[in-house]
N, C-alpha and C. Protein backbone atom coordinates (compact mmCIF):
# COMPACT_ATOMS: atom_id res chain seq x y z
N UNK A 1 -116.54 34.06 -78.03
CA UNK A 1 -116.80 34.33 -79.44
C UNK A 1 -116.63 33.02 -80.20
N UNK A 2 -117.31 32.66 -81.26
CA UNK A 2 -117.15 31.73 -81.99
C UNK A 2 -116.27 31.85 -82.88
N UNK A 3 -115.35 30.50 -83.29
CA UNK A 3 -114.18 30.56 -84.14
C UNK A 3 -114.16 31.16 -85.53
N UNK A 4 -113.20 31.96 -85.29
CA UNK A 4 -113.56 32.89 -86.88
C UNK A 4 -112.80 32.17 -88.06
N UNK A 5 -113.40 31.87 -88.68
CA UNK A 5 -112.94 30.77 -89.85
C UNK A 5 -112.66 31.55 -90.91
N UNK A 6 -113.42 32.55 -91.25
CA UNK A 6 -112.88 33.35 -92.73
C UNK A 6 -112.43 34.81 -92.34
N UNK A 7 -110.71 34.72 -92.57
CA UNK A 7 -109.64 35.91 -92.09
C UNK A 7 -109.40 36.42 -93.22
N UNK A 8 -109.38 37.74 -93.40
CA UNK A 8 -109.04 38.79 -94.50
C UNK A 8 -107.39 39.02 -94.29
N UNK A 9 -106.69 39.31 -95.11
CA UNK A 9 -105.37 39.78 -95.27
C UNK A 9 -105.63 40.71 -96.27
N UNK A 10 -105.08 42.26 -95.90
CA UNK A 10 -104.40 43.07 -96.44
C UNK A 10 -103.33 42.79 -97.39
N UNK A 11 -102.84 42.99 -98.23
CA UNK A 11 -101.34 42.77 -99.03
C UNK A 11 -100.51 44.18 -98.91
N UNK A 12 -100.55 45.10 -98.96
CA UNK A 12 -99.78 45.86 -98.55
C UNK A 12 -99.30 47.17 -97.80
N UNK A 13 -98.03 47.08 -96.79
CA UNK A 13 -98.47 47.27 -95.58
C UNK A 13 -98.53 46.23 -94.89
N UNK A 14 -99.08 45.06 -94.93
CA UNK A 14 -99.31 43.75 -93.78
C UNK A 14 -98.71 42.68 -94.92
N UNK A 15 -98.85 41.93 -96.09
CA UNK A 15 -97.90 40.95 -96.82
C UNK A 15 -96.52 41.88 -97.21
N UNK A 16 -97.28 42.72 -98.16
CA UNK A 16 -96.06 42.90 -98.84
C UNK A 16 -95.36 44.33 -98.55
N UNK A 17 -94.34 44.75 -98.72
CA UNK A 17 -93.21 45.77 -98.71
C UNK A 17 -93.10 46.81 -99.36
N UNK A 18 -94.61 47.51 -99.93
CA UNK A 18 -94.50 47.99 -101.00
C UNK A 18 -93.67 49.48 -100.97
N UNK A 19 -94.08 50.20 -99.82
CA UNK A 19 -93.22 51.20 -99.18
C UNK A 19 -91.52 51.04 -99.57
N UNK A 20 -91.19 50.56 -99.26
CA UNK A 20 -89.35 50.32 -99.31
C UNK A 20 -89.19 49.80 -100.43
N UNK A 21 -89.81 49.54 -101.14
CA UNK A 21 -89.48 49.01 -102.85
C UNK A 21 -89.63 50.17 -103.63
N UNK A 22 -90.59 50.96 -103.32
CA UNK A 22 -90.97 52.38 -104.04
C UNK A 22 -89.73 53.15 -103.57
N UNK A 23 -89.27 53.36 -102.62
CA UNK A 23 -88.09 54.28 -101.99
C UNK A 23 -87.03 53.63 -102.84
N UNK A 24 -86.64 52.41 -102.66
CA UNK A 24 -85.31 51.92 -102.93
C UNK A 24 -85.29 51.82 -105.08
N UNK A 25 -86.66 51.98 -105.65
CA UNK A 25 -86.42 52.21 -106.84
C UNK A 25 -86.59 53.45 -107.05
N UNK A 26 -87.02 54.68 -106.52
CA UNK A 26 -86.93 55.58 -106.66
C UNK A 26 -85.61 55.99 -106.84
N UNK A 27 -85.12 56.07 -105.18
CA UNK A 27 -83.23 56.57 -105.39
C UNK A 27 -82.32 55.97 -106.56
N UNK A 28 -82.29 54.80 -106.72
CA UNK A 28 -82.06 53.84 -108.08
C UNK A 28 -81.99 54.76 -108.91
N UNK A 29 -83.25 55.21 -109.86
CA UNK A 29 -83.44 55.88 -110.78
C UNK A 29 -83.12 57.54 -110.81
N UNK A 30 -83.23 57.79 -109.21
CA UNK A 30 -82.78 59.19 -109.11
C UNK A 30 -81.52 59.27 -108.19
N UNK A 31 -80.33 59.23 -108.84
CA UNK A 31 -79.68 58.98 -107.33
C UNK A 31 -79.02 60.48 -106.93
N UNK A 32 -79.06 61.27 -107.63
CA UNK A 32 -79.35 63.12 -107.28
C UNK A 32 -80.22 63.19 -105.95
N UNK A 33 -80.88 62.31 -105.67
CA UNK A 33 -82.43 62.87 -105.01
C UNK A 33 -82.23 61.64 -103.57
N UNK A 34 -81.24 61.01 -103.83
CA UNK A 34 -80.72 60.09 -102.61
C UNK A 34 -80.84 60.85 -101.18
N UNK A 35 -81.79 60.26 -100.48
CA UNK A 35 -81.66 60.87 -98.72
C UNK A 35 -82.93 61.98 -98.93
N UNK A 36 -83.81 62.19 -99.77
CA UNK A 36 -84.53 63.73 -100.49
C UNK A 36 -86.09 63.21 -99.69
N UNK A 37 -85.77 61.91 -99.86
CA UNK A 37 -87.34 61.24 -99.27
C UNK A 37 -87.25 61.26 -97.75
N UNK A 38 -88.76 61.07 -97.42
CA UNK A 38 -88.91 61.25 -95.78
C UNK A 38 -89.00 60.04 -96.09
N UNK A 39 -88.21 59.60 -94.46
CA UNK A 39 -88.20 58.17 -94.27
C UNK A 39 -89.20 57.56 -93.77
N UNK A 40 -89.67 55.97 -94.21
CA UNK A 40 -90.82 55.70 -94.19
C UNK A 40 -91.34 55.42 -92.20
N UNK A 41 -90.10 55.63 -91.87
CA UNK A 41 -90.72 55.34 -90.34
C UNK A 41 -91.19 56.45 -89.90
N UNK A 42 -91.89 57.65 -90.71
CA UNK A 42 -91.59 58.88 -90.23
C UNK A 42 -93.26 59.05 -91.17
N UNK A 43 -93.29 58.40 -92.31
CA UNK A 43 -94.55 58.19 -92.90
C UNK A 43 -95.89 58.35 -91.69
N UNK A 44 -96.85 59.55 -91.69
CA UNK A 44 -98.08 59.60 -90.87
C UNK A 44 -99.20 59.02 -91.71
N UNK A 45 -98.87 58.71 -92.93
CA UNK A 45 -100.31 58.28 -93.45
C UNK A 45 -99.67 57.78 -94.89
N UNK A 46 -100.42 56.80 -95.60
CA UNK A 46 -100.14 56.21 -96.41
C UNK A 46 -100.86 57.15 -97.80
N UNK A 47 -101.85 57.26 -97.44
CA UNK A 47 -102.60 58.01 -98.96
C UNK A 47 -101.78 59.56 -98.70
N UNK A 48 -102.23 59.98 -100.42
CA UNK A 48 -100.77 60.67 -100.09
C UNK A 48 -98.90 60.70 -100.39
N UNK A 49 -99.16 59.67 -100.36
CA UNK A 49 -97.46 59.07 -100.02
C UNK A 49 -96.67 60.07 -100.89
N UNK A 50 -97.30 60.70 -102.00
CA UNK A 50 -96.12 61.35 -102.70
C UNK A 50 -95.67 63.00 -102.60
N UNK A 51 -96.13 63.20 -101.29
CA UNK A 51 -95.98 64.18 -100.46
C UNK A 51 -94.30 63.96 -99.50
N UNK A 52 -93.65 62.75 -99.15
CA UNK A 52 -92.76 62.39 -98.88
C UNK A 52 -91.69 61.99 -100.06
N UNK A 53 -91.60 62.63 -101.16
CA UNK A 53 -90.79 62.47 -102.42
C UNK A 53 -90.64 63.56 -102.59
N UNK A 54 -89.50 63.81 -102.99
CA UNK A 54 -88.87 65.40 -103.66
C UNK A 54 -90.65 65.82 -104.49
N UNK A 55 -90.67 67.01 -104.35
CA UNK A 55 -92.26 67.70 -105.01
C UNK A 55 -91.83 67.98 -106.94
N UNK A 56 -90.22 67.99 -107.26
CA UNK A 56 -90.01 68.24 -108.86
C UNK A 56 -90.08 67.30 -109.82
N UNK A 57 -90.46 65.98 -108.67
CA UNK A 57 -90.31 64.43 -109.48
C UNK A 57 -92.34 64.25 -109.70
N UNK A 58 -92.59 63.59 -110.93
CA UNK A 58 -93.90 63.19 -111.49
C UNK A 58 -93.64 61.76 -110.50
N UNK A 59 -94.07 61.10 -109.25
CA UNK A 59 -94.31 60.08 -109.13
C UNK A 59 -95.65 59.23 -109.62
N UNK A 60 -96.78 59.93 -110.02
CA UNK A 60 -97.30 59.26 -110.58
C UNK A 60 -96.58 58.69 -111.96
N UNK A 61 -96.38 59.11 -112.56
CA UNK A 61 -95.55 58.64 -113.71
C UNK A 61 -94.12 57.60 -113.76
N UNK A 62 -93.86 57.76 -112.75
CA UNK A 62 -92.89 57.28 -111.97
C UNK A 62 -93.35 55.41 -111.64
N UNK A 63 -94.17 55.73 -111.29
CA UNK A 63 -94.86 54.25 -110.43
C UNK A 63 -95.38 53.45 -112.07
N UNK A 64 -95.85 54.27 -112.93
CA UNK A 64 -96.55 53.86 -114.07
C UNK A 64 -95.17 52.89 -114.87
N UNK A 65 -94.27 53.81 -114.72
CA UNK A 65 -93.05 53.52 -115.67
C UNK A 65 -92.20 52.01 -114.78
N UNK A 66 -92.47 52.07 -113.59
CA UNK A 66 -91.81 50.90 -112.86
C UNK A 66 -92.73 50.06 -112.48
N UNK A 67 -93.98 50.04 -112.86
CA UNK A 67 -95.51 49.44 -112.07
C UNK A 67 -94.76 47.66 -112.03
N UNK A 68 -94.59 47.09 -113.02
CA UNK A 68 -94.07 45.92 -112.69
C UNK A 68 -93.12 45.55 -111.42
N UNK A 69 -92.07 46.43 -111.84
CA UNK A 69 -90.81 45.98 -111.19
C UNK A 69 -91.35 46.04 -109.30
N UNK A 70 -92.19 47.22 -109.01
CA UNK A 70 -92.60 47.98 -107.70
C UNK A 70 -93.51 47.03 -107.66
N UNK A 71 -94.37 46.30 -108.24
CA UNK A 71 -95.70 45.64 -107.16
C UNK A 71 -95.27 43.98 -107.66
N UNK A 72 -94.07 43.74 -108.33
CA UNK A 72 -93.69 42.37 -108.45
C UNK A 72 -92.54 42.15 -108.06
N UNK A 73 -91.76 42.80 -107.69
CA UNK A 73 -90.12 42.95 -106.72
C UNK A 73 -90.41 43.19 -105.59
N UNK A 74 -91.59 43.50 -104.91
CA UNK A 74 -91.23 44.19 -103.42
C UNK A 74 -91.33 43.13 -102.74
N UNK A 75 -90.82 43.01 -101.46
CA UNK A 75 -90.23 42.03 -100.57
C UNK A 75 -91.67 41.41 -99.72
N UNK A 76 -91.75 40.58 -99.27
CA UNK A 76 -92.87 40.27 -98.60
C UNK A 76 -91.78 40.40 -96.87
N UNK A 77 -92.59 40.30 -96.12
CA UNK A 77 -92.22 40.76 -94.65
C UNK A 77 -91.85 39.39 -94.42
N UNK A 78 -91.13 39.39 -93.49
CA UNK A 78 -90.00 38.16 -92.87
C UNK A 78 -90.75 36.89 -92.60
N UNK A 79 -92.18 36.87 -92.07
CA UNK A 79 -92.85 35.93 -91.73
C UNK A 79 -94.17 35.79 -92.59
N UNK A 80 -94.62 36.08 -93.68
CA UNK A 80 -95.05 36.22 -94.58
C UNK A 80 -96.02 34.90 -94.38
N UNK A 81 -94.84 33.93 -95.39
CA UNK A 81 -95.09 32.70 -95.63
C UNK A 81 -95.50 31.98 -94.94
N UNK A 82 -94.97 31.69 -94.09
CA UNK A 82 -94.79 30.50 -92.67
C UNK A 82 -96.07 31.07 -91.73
N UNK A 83 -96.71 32.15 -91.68
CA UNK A 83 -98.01 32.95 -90.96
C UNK A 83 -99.01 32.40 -91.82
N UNK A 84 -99.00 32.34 -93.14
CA UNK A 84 -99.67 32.11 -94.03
C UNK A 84 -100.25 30.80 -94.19
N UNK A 85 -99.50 29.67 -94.14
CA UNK A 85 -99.10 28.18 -94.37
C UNK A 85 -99.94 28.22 -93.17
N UNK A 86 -99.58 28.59 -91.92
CA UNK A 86 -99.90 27.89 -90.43
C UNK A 86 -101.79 28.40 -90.54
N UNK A 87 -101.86 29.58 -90.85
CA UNK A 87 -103.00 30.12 -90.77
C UNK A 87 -104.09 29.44 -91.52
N UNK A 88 -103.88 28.89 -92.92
CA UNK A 88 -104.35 28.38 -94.22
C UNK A 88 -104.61 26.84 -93.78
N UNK A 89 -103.49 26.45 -92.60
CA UNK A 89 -103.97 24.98 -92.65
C UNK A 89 -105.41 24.55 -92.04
N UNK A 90 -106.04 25.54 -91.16
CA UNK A 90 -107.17 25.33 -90.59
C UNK A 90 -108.27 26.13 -90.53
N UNK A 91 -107.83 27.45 -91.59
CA UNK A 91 -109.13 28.82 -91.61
C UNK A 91 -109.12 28.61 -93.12
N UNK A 92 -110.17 29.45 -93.58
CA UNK A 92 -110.05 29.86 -94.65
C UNK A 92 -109.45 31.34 -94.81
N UNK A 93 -108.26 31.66 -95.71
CA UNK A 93 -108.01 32.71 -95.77
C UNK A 93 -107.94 33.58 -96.97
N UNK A 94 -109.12 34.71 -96.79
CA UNK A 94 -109.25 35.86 -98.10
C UNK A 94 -108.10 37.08 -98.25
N UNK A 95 -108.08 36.86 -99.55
CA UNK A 95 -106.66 38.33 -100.02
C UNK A 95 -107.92 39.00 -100.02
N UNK A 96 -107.91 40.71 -99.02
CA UNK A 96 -108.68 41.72 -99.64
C UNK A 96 -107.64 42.88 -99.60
N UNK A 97 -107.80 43.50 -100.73
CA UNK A 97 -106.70 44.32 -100.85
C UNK A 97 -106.95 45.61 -101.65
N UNK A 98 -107.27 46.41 -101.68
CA UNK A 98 -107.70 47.87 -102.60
C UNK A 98 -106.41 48.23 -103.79
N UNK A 99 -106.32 48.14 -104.77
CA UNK A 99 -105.38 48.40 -105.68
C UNK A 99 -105.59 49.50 -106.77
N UNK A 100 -104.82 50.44 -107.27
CA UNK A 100 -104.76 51.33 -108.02
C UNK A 100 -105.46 51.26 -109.54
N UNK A 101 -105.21 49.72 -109.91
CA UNK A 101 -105.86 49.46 -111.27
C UNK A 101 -106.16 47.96 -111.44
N UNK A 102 -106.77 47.41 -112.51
CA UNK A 102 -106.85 46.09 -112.79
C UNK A 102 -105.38 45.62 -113.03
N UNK A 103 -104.47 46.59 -113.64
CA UNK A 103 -102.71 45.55 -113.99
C UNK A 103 -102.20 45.86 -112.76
N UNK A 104 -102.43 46.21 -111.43
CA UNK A 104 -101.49 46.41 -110.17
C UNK A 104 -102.62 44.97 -109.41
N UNK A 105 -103.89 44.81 -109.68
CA UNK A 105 -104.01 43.38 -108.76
C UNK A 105 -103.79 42.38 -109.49
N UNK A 106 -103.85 42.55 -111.29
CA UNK A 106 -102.69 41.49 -111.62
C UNK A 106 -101.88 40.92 -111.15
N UNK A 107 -101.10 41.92 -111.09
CA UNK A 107 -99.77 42.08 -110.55
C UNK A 107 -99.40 41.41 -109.08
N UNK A 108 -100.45 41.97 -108.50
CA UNK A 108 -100.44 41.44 -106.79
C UNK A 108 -100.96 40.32 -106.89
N UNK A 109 -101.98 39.69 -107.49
CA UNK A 109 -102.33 38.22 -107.52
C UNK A 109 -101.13 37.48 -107.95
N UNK A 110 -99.94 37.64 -108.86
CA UNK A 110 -99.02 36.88 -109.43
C UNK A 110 -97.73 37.26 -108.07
N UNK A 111 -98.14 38.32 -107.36
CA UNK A 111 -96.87 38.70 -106.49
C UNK A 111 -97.26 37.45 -105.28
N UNK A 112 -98.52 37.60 -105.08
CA UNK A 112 -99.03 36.21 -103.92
C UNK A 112 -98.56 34.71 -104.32
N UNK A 113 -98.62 34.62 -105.63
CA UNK A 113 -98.23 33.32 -106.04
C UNK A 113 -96.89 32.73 -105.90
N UNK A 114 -96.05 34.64 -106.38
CA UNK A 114 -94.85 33.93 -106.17
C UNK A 114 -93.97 33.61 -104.88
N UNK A 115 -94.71 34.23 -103.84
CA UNK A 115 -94.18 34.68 -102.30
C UNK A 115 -94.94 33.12 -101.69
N UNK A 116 -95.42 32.39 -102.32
CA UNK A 116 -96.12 31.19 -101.49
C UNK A 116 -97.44 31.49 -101.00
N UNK A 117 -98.16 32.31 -101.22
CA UNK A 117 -99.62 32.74 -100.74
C UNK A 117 -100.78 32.44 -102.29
N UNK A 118 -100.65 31.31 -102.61
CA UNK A 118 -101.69 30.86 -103.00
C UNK A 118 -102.83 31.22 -102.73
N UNK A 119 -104.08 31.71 -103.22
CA UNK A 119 -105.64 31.60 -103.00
C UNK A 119 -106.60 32.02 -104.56
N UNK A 120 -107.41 31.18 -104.05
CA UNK A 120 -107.99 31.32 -105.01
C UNK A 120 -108.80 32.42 -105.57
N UNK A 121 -109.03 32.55 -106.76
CA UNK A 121 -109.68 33.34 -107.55
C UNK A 121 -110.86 33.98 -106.46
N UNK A 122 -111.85 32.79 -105.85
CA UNK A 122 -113.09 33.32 -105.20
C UNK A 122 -112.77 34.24 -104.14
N UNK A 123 -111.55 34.14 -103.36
CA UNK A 123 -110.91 34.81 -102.27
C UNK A 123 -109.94 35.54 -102.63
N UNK A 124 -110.16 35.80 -103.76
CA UNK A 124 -109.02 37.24 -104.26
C UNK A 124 -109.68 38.45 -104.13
N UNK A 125 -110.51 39.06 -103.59
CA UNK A 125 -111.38 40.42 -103.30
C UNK A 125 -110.19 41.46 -103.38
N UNK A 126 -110.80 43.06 -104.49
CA UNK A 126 -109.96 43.81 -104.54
C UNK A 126 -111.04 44.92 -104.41
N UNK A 127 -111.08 45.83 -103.25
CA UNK A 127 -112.22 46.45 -103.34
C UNK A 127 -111.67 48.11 -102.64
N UNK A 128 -112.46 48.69 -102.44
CA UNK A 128 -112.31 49.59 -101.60
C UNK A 128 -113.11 49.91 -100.57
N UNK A 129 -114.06 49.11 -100.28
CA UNK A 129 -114.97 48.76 -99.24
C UNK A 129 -114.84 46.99 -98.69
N UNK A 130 -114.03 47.10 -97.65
CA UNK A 130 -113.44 45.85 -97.70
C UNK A 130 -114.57 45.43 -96.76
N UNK A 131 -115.26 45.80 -95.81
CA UNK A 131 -116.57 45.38 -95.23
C UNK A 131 -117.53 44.09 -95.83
N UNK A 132 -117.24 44.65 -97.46
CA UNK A 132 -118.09 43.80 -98.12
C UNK A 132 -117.63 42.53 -98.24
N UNK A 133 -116.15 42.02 -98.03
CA UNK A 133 -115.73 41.09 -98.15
C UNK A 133 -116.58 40.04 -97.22
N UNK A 134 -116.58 38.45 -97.85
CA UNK A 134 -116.66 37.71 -96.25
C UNK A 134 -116.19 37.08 -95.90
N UNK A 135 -115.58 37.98 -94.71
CA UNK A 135 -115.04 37.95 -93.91
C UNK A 135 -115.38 38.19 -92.44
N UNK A 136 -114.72 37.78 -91.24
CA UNK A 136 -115.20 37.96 -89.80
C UNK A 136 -113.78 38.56 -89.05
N UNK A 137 -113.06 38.89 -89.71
CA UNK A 137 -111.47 39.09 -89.09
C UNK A 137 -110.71 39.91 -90.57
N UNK A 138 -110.43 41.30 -90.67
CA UNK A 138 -109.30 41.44 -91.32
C UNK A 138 -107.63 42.17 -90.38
N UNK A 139 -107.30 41.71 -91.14
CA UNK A 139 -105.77 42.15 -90.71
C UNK A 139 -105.41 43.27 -91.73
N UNK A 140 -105.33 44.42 -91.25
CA UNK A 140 -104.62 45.75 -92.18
C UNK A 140 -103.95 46.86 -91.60
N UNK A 141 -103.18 47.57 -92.43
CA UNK A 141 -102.41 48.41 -91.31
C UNK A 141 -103.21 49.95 -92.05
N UNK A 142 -104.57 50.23 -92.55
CA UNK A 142 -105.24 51.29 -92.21
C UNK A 142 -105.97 51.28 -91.74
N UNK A 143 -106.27 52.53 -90.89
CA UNK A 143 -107.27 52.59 -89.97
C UNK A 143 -108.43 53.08 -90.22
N UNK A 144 -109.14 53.71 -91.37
CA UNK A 144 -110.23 53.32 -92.14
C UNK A 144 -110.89 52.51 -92.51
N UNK A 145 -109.61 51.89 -92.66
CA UNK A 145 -110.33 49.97 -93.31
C UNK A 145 -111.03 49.60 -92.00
N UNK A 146 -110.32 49.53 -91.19
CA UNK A 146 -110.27 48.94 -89.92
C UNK A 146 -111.94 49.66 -89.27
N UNK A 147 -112.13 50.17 -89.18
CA UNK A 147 -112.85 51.32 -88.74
C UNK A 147 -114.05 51.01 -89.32
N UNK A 148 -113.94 50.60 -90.53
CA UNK A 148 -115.28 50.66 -91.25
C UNK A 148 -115.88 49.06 -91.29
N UNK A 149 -114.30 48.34 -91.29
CA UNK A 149 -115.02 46.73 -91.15
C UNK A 149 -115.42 46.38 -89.51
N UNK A 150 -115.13 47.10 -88.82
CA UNK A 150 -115.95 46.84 -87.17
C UNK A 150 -117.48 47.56 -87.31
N UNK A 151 -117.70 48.60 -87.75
CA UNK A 151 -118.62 49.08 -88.13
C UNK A 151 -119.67 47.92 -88.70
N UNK A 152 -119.34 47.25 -89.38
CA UNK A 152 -119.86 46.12 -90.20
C UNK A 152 -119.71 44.92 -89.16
N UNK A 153 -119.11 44.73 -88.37
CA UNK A 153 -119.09 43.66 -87.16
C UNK A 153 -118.23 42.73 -87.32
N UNK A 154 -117.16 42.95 -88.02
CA UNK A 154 -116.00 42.20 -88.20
C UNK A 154 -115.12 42.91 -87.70
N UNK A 155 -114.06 41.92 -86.43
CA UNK A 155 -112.57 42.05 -86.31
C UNK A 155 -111.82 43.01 -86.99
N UNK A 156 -111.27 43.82 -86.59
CA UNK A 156 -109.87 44.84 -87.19
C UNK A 156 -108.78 44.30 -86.48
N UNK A 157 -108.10 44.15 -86.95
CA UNK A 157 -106.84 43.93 -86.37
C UNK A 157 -105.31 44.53 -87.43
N UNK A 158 -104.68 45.53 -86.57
CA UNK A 158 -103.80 46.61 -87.37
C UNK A 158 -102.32 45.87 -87.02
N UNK A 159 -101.56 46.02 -88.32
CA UNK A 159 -100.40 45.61 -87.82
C UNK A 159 -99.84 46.97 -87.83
N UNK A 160 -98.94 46.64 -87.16
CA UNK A 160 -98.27 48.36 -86.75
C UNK A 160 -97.05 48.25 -88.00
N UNK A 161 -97.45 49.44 -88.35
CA UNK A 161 -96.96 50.48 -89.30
C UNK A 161 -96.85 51.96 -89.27
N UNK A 162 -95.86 52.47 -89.30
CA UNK A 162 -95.86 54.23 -89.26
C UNK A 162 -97.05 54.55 -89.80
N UNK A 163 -97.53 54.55 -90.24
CA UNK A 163 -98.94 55.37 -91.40
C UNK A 163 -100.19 54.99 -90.56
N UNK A 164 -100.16 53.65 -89.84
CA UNK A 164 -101.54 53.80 -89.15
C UNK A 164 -102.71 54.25 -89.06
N UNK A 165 -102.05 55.30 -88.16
CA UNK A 165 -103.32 56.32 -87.94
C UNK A 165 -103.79 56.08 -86.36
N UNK A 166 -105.15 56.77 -86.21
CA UNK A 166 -105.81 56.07 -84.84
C UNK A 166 -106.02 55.47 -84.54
N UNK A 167 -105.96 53.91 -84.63
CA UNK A 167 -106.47 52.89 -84.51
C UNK A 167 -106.88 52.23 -83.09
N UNK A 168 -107.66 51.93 -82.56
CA UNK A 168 -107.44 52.08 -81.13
C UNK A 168 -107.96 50.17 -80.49
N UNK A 169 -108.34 49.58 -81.81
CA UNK A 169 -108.91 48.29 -81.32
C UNK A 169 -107.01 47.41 -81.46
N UNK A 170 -107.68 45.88 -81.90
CA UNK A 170 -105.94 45.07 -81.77
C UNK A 170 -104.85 45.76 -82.48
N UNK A 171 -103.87 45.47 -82.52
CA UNK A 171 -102.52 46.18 -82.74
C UNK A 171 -101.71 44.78 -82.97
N UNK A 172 -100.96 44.50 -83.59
CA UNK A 172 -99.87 43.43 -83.90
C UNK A 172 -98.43 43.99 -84.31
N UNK A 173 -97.52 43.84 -84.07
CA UNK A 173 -96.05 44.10 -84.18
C UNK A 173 -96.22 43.58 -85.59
N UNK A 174 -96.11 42.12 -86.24
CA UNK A 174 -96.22 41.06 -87.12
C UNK A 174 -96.95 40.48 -87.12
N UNK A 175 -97.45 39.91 -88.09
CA UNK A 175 -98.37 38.96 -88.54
C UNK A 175 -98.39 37.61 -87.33
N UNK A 176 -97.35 37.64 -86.77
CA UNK A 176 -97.21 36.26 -85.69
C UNK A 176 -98.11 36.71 -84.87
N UNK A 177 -98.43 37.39 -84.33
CA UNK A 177 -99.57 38.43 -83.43
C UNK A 177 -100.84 38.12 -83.68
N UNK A 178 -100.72 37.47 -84.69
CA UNK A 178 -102.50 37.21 -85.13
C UNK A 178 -103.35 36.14 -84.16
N UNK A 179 -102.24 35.26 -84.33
CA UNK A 179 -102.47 34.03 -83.50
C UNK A 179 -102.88 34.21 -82.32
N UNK A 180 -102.22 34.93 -81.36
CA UNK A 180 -102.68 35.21 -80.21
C UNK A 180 -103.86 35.92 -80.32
N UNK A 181 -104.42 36.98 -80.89
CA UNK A 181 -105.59 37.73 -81.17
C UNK A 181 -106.31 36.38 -81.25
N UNK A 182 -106.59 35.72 -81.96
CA UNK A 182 -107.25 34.47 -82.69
C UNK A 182 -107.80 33.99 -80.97
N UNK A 183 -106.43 33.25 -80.54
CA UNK A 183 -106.77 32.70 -79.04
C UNK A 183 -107.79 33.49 -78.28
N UNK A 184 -106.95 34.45 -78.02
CA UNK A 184 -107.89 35.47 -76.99
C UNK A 184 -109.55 35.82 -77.19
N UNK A 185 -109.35 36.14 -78.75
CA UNK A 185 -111.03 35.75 -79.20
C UNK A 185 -111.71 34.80 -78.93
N UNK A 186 -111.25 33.58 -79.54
CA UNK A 186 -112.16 32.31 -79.16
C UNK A 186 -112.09 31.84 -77.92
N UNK A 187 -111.62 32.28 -77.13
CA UNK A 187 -111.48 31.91 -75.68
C UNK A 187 -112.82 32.33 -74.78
N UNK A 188 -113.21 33.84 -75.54
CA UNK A 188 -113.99 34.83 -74.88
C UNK A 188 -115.67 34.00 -74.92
């Protein structure tokens, strides 16, 4: 296969933490309702998610009222940065990322900035048909996405996450996983 130069990244789920920031401000604000959530390793699917929250709590309203703190506090994953840096020095790499509204990819464009994931405006794609991106490689942990950008003839590659799904092409523990995918491709 020829070297795939333009790699898609997911932001959350695969950068960022958004799962355990939503839990850990939830209990915060409700601490009656502490232990009430299904735990996210136990999460079968991401859409949805507020099916795993006590059912008497408005989480939409919930997320509205914390939208800052939840998509600009949540943690980026341990190797984030340093995957990022190594990856960036010799590919080009696109944020594609599906977001709830124009102030949540705000939000996530200023959350990339501050975590060290710089990119630019042209490679900031926020879509819900990530196919359309261009791209030849994304990295995401749904399997729709995934599903639909092979369909289109680009690379899936899932980092493992409870919510998954079926995914049945690459699989990565972490983002360090990519690399080897990368090899094994261009090798072929």
């Amino acid at each position: 296969m020829p070297r795939l130069e333009h790699i898609g990244l997911d932001v959350d789920g695969v950068l960022r933490d958004l799962a355990s920031q939503l839990v850990r401000v939830f209990e915060r604000e409700h601490p009656a309702l502490v232990g009430q959530c299904l735990p996210i390793d136990q999460w079968p699917d991401w859409w949805g998610f507020d099916r795993y929250f006590p059912s008497d709590v408005d989480l939409y309203g919930f997320t509205k009222k914390f939208h800052e703190e939840l998509w600009l506090e949540a943690p980026a994953y341990a190797e984030v940065e340093r995957v990022f840096q190594r990856l960036s020095r010799d590919r080009t790499v696109h944020i594609v990322t599906t977001q709830l509204s124009h102030r949540s990819a705000d939000l996530t464009r200023l959350w990339l900035e501050r975590n060290g994931i710089p990119v630019p405006l042209e490679r900031y794609h926020v879509t819900r048909t990530k196919q359309d991106a261009p791209i030849q490689l994304l990295v995401d942990d749904m399997h729709h996405n995934l599903e639909a950008v092979q369909l289109a003839g680009i690379v899936g590659v899932c980092v493992e996450r409870p919510w998954n799904g079926p995914w049945e092409g690459f699989r990565i523990s972490d983002l360090e996983g990519l690399f080897e995918v990368l090899e094994a491709l261009e090798r072929e």
